[in-house]
C-alpha atoms as a PDB file:
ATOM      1  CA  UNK A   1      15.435  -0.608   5.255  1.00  0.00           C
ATOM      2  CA  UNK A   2      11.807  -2.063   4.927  1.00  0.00           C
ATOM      3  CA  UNK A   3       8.829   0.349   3.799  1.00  0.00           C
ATOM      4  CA  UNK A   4       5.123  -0.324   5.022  1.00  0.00           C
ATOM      5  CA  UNK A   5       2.283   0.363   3.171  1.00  0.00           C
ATOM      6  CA  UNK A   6      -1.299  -0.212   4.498  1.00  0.00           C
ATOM      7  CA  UNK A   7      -3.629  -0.069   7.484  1.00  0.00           C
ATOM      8  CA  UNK A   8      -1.638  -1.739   9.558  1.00  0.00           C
ATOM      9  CA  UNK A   9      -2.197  -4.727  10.655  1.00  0.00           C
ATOM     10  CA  UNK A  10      -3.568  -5.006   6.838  1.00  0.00           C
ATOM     11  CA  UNK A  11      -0.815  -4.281   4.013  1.00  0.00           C
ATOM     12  CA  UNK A  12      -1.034  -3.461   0.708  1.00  0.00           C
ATOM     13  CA  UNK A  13      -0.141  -5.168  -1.804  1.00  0.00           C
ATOM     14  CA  UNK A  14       1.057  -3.624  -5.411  1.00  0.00           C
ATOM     15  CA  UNK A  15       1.886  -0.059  -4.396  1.00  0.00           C
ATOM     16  CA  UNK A  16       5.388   1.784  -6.003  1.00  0.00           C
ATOM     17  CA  UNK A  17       7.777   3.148  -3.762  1.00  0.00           C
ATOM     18  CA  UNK A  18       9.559   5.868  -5.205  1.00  0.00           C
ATOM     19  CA  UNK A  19      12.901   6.792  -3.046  1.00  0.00           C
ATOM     20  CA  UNK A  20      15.225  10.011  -4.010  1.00  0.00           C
ATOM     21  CA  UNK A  21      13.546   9.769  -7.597  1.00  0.00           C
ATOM     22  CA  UNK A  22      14.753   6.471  -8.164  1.00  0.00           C
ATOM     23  CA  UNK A  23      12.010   3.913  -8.203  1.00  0.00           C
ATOM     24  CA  UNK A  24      13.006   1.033  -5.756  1.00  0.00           C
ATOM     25  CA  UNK A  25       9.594  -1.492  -6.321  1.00  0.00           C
ATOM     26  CA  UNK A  26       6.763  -3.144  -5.604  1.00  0.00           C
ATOM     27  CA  UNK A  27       4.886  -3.808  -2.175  1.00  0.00           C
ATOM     28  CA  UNK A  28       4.445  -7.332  -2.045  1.00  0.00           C
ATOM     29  CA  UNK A  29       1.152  -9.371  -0.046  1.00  0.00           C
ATOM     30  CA  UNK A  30       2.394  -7.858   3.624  1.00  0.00           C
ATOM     31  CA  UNK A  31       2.602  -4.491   2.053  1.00  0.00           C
ATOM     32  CA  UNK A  32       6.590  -4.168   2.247  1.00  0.00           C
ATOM     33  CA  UNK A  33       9.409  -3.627   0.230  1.00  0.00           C
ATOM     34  CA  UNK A  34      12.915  -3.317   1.498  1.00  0.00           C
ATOM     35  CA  UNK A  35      15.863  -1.155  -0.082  1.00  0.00           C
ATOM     36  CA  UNK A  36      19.561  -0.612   0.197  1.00  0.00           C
ATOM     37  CA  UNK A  37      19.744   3.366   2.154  1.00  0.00           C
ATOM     38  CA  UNK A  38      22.255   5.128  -0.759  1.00  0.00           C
ATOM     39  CA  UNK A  39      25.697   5.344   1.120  1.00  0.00           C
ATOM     40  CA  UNK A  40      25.970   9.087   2.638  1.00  0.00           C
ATOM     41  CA  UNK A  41      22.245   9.715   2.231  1.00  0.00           C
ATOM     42  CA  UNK A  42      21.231  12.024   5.203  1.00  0.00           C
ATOM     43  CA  UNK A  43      17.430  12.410   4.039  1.00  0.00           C
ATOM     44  CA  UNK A  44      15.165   9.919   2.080  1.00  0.00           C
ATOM     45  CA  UNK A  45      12.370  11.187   0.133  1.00  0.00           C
ATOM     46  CA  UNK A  46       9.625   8.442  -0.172  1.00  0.00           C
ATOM     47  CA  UNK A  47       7.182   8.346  -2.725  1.00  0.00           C
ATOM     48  CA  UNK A  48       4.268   6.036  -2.218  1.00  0.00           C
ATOM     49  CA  UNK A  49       1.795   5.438  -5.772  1.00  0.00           C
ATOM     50  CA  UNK A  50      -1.141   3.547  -4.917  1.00  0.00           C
ATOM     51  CA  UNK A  51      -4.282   3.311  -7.336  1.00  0.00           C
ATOM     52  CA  UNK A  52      -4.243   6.832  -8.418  1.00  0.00           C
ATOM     53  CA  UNK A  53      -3.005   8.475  -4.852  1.00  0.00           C
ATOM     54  CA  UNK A  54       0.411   9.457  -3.818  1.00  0.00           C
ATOM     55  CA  UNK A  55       1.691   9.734  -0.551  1.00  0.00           C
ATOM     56  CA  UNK A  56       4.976  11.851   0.352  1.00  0.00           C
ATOM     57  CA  UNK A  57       7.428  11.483   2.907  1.00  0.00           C
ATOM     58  CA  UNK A  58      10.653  13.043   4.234  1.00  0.00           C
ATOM     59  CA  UNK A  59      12.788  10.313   6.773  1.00  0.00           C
ATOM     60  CA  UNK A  60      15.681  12.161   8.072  1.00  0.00           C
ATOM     61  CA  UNK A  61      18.373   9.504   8.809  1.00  0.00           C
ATOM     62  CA  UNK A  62      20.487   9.535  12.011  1.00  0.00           C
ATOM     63  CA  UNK A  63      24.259   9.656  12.176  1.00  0.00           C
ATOM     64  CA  UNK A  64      25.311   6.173  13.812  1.00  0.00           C
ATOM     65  CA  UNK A  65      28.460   7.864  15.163  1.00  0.00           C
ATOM     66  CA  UNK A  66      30.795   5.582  12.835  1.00  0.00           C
ATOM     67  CA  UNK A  67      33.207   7.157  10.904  1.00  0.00           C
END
């Protein structure tokens, strides 16, 4: 999974992304960083750290049907 970060089409570069309370990394000059989704997650919780502001999310993952 890839996270965005920016204005799009601008990124930014050097925010931390936060995911379940473990910390995951660093945007790089697009504004991205990608992660492995934990195995059986059903909901992410995304914490963005930019400069002194913090931006939440909750991503509810789909069930791909494959068990």
């Amino acid at each position: 999974m890839t996270v965005s970060v920016g204005d799009s089409p601008v990124g930014v570069e050097g925010a931390n992304v936060t995911v379940n309370g473990e910390f995951v990394g660093t945007t790089n000059a697009d504004g991205q960083v990608t992660l492995d989704v934990p195995e059986n997650s059903t909901t992410l919780s995304i914490l963005v750290e930019y400069q002194g502001a913090e931006l939440e999310l909750e991503y509810e993952l789909e069930d791909d049907g494959d068990d």
